[in-house]
Protein backbone atom coordinates (compact mmCIF):
# COMPACT_ATOMS: atom_id res chain seq x y z
CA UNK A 1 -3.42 -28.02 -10.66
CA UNK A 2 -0.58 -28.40 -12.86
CA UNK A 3 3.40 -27.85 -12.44
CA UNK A 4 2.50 -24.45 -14.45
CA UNK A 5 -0.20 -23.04 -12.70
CA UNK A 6 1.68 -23.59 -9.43
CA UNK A 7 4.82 -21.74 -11.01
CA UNK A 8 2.16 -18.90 -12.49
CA UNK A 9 1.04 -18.52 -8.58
CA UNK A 10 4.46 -18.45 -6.78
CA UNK A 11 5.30 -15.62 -9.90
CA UNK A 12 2.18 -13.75 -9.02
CA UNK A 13 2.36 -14.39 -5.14
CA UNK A 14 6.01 -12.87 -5.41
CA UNK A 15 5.33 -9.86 -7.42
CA UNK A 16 1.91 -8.90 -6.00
CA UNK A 17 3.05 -8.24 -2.41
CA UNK A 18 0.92 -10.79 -0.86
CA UNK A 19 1.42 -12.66 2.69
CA UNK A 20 0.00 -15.75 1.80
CA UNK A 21 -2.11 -17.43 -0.57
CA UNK A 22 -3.79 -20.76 0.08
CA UNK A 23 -5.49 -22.96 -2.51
CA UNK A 24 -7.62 -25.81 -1.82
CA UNK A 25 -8.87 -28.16 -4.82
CA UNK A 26 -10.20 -32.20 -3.97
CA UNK A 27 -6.95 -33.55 -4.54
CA UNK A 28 -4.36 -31.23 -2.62
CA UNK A 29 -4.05 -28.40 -0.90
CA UNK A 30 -1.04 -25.41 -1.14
CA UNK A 31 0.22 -22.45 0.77
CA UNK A 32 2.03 -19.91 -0.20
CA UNK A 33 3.62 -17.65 2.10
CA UNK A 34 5.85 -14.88 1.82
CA UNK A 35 7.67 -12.26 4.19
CA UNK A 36 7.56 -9.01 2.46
CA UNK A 37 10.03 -7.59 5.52
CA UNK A 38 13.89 -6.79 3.73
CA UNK A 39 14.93 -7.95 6.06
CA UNK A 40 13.85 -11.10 6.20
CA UNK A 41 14.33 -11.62 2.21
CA UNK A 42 17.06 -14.60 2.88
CA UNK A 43 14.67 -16.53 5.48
CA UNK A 44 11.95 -16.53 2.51
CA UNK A 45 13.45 -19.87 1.10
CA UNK A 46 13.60 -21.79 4.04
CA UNK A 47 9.93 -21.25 4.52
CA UNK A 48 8.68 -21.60 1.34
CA UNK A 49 9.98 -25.07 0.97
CA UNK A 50 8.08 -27.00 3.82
CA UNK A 51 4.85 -25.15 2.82
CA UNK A 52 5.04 -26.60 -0.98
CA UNK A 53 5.38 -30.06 -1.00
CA UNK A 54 2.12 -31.23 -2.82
CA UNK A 55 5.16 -31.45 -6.14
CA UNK A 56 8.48 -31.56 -6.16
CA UNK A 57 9.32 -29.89 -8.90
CA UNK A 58 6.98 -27.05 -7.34
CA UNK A 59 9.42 -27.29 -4.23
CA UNK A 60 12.17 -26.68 -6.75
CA UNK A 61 10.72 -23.37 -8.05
CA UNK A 62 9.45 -21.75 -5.13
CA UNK A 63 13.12 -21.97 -3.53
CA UNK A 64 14.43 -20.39 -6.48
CA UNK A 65 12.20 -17.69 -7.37
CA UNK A 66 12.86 -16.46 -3.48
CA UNK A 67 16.50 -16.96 -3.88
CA UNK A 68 16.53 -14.48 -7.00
CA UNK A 69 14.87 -12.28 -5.31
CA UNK A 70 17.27 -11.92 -2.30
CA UNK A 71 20.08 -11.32 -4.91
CA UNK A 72 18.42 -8.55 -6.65
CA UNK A 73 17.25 -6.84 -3.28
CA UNK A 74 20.58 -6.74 -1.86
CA UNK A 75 22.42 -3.95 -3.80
CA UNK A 76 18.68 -1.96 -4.25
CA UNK A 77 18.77 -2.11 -0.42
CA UNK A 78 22.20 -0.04 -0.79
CA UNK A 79 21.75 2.55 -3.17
CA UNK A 80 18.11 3.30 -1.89
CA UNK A 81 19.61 4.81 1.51
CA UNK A 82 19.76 8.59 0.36
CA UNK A 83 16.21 8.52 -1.28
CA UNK A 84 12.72 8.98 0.55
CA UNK A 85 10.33 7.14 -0.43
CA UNK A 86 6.77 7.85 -0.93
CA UNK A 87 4.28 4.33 0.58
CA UNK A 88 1.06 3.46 0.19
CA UNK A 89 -1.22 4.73 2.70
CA UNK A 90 -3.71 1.55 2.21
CA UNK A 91 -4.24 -1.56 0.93
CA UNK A 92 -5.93 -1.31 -2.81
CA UNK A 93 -4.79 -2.33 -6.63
CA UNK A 94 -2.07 0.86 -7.68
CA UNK A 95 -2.59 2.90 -10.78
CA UNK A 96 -0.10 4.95 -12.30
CA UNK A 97 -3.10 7.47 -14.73
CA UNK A 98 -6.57 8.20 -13.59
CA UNK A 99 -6.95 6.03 -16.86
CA UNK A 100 -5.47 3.73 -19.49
CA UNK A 101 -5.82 6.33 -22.72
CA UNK A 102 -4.64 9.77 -19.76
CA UNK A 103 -1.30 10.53 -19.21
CA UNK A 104 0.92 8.98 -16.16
CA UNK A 105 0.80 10.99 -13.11
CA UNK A 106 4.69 10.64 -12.65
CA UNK A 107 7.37 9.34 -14.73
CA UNK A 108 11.17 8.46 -13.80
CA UNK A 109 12.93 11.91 -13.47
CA UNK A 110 9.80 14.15 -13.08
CA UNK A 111 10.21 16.47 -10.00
CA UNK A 112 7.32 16.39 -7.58
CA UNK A 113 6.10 18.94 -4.53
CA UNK A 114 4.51 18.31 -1.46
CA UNK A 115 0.67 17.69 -2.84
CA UNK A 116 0.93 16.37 -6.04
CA UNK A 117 -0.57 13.55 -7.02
CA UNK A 118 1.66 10.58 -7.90
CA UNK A 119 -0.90 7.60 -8.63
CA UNK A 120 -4.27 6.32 -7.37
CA UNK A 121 -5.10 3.39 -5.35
CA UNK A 122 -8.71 1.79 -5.35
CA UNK A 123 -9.84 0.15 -2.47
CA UNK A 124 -13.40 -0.92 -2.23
CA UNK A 125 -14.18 0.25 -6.21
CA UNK A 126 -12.88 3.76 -4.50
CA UNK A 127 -10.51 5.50 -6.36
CA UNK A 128 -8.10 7.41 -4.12
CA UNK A 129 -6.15 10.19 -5.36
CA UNK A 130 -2.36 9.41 -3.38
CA UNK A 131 -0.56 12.53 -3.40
CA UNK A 132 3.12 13.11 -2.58
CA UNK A 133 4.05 14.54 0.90
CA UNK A 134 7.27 15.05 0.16
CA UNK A 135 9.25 17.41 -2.49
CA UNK A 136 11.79 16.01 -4.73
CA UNK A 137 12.58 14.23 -8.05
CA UNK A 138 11.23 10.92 -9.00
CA UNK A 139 14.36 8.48 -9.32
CA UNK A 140 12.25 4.94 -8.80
CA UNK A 141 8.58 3.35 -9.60
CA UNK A 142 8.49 0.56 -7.26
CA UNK A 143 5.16 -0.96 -7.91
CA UNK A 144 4.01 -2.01 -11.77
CA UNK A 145 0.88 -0.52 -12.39
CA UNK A 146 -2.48 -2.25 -11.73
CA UNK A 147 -0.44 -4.56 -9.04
CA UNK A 148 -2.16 -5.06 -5.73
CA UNK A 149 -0.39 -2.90 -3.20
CA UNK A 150 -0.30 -3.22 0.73
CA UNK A 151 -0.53 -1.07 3.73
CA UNK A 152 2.66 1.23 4.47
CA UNK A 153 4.24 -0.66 0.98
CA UNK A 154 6.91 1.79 -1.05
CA UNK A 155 5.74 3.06 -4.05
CA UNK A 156 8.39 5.69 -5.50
CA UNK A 157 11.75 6.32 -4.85
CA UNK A 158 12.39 9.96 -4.23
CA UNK A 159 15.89 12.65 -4.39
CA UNK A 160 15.28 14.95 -2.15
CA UNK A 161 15.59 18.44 -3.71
């Protein structure tokens, strides 16, 4: 495994919502681990570095990927605290259409009522219909669409109406 692929997988480890991914090839072995907690976003670094040390240059980007993260999450963190939010109520890959050629369910600034469907999550080549148990307007899509999601993860951002 290359300096790439090893950035490609901290990218993809960081965006999917994964724990922890661990690679073993005849050469080396990695682990990746995350803590998707808020927080807990500024610990992240500190234990990503010990865990990557196949590379250093691999070393160099996992600490900084984290670190960018933290940053960004901060001020979210504060102008999130009058909005519901709307979570994922299992662990599947999210989808924002019942297809690619339909319509999104729910776009930025849409209003939604208690019921409506906001996205679909398959789990186990299931497709699960995830509706909206709260009423309000749509300020935030947290998750990009075909991304793995987790248990109790946020997926929209809602003003209550």
């Amino acid at each position: 495994m290359d300096i790439k692929q090893i950035q490609e997988l901290i990218k993809f480890v960081s965006k999917s919502g994964v724990n922890e991914v661990s690679i073993e090839q005849k050469e080396f072995k990695i682990t990746i681990k995350t803590n998707q907690a808020p927080t807990y976003v500024t610990s992240a670094p500190a234990q990503a570095v010990p865990q990557i040390q196949a590379t250093a240059a691999a070393t160099t980007v996992s600490v900084s990927a984290p670190a960018e993260q933290a940053v960004a999450a901060a001020p979210a963190k504060d102008d999130t605290s009058n909005y519901l939010t709307i979570k994922s109520p299992m662990i599947g890959t999210f989808y924002r259409s019942s297809s690619p050629d339909k319509p999104l369910f729910v776009n930025v600034g849409d209003e939604v009522k208690a019921g409506q469907v906001v996205c679909i999550i398959e789990a186990m080549k299931l497709f699960n219909e995830i509706e909206s148990e709260i009423s309000g307007r749509i300020v935030k899509v947290l998750v990009d669409n075909a991304s793995p999601v987790e248990y109790d993860q946020p997926l929209f951002l809602v003003e209550p109406v």
